[in-house]
Protein backbone atom coordinates (compact mmCIF):
# COMPACT_ATOMS: atom_id res chain seq x y z
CA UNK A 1 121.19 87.63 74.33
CA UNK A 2 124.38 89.74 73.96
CA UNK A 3 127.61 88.20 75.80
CA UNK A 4 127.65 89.86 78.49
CA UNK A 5 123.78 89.04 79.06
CA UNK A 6 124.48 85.49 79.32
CA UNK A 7 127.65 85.91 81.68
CA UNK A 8 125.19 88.13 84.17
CA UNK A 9 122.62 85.81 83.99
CA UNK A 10 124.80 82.86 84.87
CA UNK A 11 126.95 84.66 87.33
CA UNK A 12 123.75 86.01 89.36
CA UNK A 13 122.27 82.01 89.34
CA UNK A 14 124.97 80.97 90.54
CA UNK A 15 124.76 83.56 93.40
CA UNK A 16 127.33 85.78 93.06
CA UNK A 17 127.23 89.70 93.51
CA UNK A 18 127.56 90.82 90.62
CA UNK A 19 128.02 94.42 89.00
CA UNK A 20 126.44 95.30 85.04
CA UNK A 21 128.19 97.52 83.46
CA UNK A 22 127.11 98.12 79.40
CA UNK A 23 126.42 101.23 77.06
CA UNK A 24 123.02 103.10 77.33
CA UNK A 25 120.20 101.07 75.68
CA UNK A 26 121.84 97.66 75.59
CA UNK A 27 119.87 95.45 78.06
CA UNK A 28 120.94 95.82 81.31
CA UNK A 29 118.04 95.12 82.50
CA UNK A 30 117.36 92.63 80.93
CA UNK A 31 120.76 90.98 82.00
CA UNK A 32 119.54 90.98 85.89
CA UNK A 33 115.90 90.73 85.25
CA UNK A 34 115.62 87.14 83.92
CA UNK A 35 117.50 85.08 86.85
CA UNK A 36 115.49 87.32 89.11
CA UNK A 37 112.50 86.43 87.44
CA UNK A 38 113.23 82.97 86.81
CA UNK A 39 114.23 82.46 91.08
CA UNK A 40 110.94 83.83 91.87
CA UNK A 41 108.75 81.63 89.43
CA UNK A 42 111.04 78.82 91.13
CA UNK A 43 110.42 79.82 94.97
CA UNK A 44 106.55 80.82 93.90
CA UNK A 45 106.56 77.43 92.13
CA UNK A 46 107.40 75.79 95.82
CA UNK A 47 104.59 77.17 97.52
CA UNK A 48 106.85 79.95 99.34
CA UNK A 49 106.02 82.07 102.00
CA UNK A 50 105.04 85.72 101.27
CA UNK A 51 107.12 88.41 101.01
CA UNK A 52 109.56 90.77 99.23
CA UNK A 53 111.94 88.44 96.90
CA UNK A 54 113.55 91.34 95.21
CA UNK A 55 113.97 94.78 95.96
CA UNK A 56 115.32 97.48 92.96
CA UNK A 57 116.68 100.50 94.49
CA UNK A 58 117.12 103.60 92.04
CA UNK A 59 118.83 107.12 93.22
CA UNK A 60 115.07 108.72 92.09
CA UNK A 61 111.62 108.16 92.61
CA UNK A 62 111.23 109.54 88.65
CA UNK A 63 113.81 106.62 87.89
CA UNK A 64 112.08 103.86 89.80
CA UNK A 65 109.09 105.24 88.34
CA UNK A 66 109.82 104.65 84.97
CA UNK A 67 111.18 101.12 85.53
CA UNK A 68 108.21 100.35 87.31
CA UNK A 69 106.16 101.05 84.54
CA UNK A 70 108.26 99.12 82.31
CA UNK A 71 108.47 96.05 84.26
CA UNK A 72 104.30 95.97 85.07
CA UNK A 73 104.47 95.30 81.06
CA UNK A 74 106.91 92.66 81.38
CA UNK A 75 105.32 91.10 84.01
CA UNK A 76 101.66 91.24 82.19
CA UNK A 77 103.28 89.36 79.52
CA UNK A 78 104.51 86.43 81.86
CA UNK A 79 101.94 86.50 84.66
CA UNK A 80 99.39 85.71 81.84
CA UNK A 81 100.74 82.14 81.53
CA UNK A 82 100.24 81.49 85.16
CA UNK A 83 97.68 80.83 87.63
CA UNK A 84 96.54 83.83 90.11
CA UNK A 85 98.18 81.53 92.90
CA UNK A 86 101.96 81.79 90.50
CA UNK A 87 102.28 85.23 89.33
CA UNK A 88 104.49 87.44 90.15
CA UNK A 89 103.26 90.54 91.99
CA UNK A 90 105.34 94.26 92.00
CA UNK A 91 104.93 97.91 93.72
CA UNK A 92 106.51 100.46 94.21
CA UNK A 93 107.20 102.08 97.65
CA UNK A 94 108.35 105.30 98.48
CA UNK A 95 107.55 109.07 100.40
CA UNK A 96 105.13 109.77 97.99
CA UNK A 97 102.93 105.93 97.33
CA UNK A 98 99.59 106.40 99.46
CA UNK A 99 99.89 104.77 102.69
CA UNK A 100 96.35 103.70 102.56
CA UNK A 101 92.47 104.20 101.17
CA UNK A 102 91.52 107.98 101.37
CA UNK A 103 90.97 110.95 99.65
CA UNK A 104 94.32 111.97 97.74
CA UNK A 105 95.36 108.72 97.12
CA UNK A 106 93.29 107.97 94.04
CA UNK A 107 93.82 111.19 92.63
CA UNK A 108 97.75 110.72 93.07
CA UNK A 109 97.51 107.27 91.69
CA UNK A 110 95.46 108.47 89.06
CA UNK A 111 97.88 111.04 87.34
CA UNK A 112 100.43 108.40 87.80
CA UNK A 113 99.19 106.44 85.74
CA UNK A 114 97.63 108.84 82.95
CA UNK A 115 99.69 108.34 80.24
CA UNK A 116 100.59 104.36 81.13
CA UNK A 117 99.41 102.36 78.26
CA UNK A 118 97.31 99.09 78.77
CA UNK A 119 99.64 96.42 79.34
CA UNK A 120 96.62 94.21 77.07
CA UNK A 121 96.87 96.42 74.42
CA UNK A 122 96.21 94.49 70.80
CA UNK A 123 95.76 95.88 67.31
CA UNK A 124 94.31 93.02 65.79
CA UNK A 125 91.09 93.74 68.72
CA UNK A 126 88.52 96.01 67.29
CA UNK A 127 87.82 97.11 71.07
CA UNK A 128 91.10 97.67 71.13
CA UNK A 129 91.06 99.89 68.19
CA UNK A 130 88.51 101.89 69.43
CA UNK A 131 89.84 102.80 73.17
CA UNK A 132 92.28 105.08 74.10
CA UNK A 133 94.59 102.00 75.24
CA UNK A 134 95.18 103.70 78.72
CA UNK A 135 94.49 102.40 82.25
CA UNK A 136 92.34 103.86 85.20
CA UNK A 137 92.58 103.35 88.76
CA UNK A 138 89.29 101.53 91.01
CA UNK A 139 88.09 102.42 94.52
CA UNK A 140 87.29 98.71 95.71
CA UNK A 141 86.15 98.73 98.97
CA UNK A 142 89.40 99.15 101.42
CA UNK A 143 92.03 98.87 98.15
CA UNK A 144 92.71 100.22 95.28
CA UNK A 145 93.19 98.17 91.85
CA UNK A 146 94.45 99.07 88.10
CA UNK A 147 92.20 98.33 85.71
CA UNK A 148 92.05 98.56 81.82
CA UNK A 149 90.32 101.85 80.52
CA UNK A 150 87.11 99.64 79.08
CA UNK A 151 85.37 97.69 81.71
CA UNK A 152 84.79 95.00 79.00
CA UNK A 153 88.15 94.51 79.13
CA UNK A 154 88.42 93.45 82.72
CA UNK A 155 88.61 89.63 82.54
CA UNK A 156 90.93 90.04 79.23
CA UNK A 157 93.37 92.25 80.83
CA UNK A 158 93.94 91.54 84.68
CA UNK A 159 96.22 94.00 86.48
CA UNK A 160 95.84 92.36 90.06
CA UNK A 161 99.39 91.77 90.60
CA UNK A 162 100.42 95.31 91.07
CA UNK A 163 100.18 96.58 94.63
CA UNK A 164 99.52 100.74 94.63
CA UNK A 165 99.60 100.95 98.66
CA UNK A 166 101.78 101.22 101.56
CA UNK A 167 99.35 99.55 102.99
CA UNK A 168 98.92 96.48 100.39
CA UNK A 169 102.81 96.21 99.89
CA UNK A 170 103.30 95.44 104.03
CA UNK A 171 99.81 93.48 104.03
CA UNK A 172 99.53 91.35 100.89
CA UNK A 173 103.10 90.89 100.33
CA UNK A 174 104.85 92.04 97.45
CA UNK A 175 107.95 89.93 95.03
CA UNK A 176 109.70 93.10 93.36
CA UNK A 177 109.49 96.08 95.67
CA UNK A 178 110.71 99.32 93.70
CA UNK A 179 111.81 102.22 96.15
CA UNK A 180 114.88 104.52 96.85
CA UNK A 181 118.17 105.14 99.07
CA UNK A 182 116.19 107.71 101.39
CA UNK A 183 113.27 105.24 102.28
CA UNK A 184 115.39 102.30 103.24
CA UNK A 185 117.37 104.79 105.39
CA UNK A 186 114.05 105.64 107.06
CA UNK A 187 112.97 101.91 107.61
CA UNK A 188 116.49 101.04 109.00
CA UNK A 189 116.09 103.80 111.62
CA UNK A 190 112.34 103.26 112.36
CA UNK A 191 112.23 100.73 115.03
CA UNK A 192 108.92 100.86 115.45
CA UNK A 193 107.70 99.53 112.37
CA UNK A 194 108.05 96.04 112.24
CA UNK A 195 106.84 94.98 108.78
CA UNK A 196 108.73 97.38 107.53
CA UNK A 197 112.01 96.20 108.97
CA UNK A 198 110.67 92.68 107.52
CA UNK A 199 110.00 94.07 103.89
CA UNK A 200 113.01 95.90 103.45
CA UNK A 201 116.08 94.50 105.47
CA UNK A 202 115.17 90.53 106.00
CA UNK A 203 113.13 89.57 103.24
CA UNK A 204 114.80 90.06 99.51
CA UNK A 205 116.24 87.77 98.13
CA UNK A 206 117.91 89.91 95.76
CA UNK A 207 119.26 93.71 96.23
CA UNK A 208 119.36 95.30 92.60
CA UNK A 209 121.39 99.14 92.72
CA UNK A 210 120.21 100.95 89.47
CA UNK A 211 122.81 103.39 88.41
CA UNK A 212 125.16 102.71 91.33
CA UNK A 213 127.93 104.94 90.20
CA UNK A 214 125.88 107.59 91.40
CA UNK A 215 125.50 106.83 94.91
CA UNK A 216 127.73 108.75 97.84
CA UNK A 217 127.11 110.97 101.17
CA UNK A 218 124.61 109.34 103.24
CA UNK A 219 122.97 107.61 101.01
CA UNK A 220 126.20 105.80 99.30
């Protein structure tokens, strides 16, 4: 880890708000990421309740998009050490996530994820050699799951942990929720939507602001 990596990741365990500032490409991330990570295997560890334990708030849903691509390979990497019951689950919520099962929703979900490469990827496999390494999205009963692009694949590479619904976020629970200035503004004003309020104001744990210099106006 670079300095300033360890200094973060000390500074955020020992619960202090804390701001990351470091040249493109250096590991900010990375910096917040592991004592977020490491809290949640803790909590998850304890037999906690459900719920949002982090919530990452970028100023763009192309932004949180990319992120939340990158940290579903992260988290494939760690969750595979764990039991179903320990892993840590992620989604992403925002105007334009399906809110539920029906007839867009797969198609939406499906270009999302066309160019996403299997988080099980591996060289050295011959099966893996042979597949276009990508991922596809499955209509299973009242959800939807990601799934490897080879159905042979589907006990090597599981991909339960991600939540693609509105529906599964507020329902199943969710650790790292991935969303945006304008839909927390909507939830704080909603009062009609309970679980909402619950996912997004009373839950997390942690609040992470992804390029906060950017943030004014309304939404600042």
């Amino acid at each position: 880890l670079y300095r300033f990596q360890e200094r973060t990741v000390r500074t955020i365990q020992e619960g202090h708000d804390t701001v990351v500032t470091a040249a493109t490409g250096r590991g900010k991330t990375e910096a917040w990421l592991i004592p977020i990570l490491d809290r949640i295997l803790e909590r998850k560890r304890e037999e906690d309740e459900q719920g949002v334990k982090a919530m990452l708030i970028y100023p763009t849903k192309a932004l949180a998009q990319d992120q939340f691509k990158r940290l579903v390979q992260y988290l494939y990497r760690i969750n595979e050490k764990w039991p179903s019951s320990e892993q840590i689950t992620i989604g992403i919520y925002d105007g334009d996530t399906p809110t539920n099962v029906n007839a867009n929703a797969q198609g939406y979900l499906q270009s999302s994820f066309k160019y996403f490469e299997c988080p099980g990827r591996n060289e050295e496999f011959e099966k893996c050699r042979t597949c276009g390494q990508g991922v596809r999205i499955h209509h299973a009963g009242q959800r939807y799951e990601l799934q490897p692009e080879k159905r042979q694949c589907l006990d090597d590479v599981p991909l339960d942990f991600i939540r693609l619904t509105k529906h599964q976020i507020l329902s199943e629970g969710v650790d790292i929720l991935l969303t945006n200035p304008d839909t927390i503004n909507r939830k704080l004003v909603n009062v009609n939507a309970p679980d909402g309020h619950e996912a997004f104001i009373y839950e997390p744990e942690f609040l992470v602001f992804d390029e906060v210099h950017t943030y004014d106006g309304l939404f600042g």
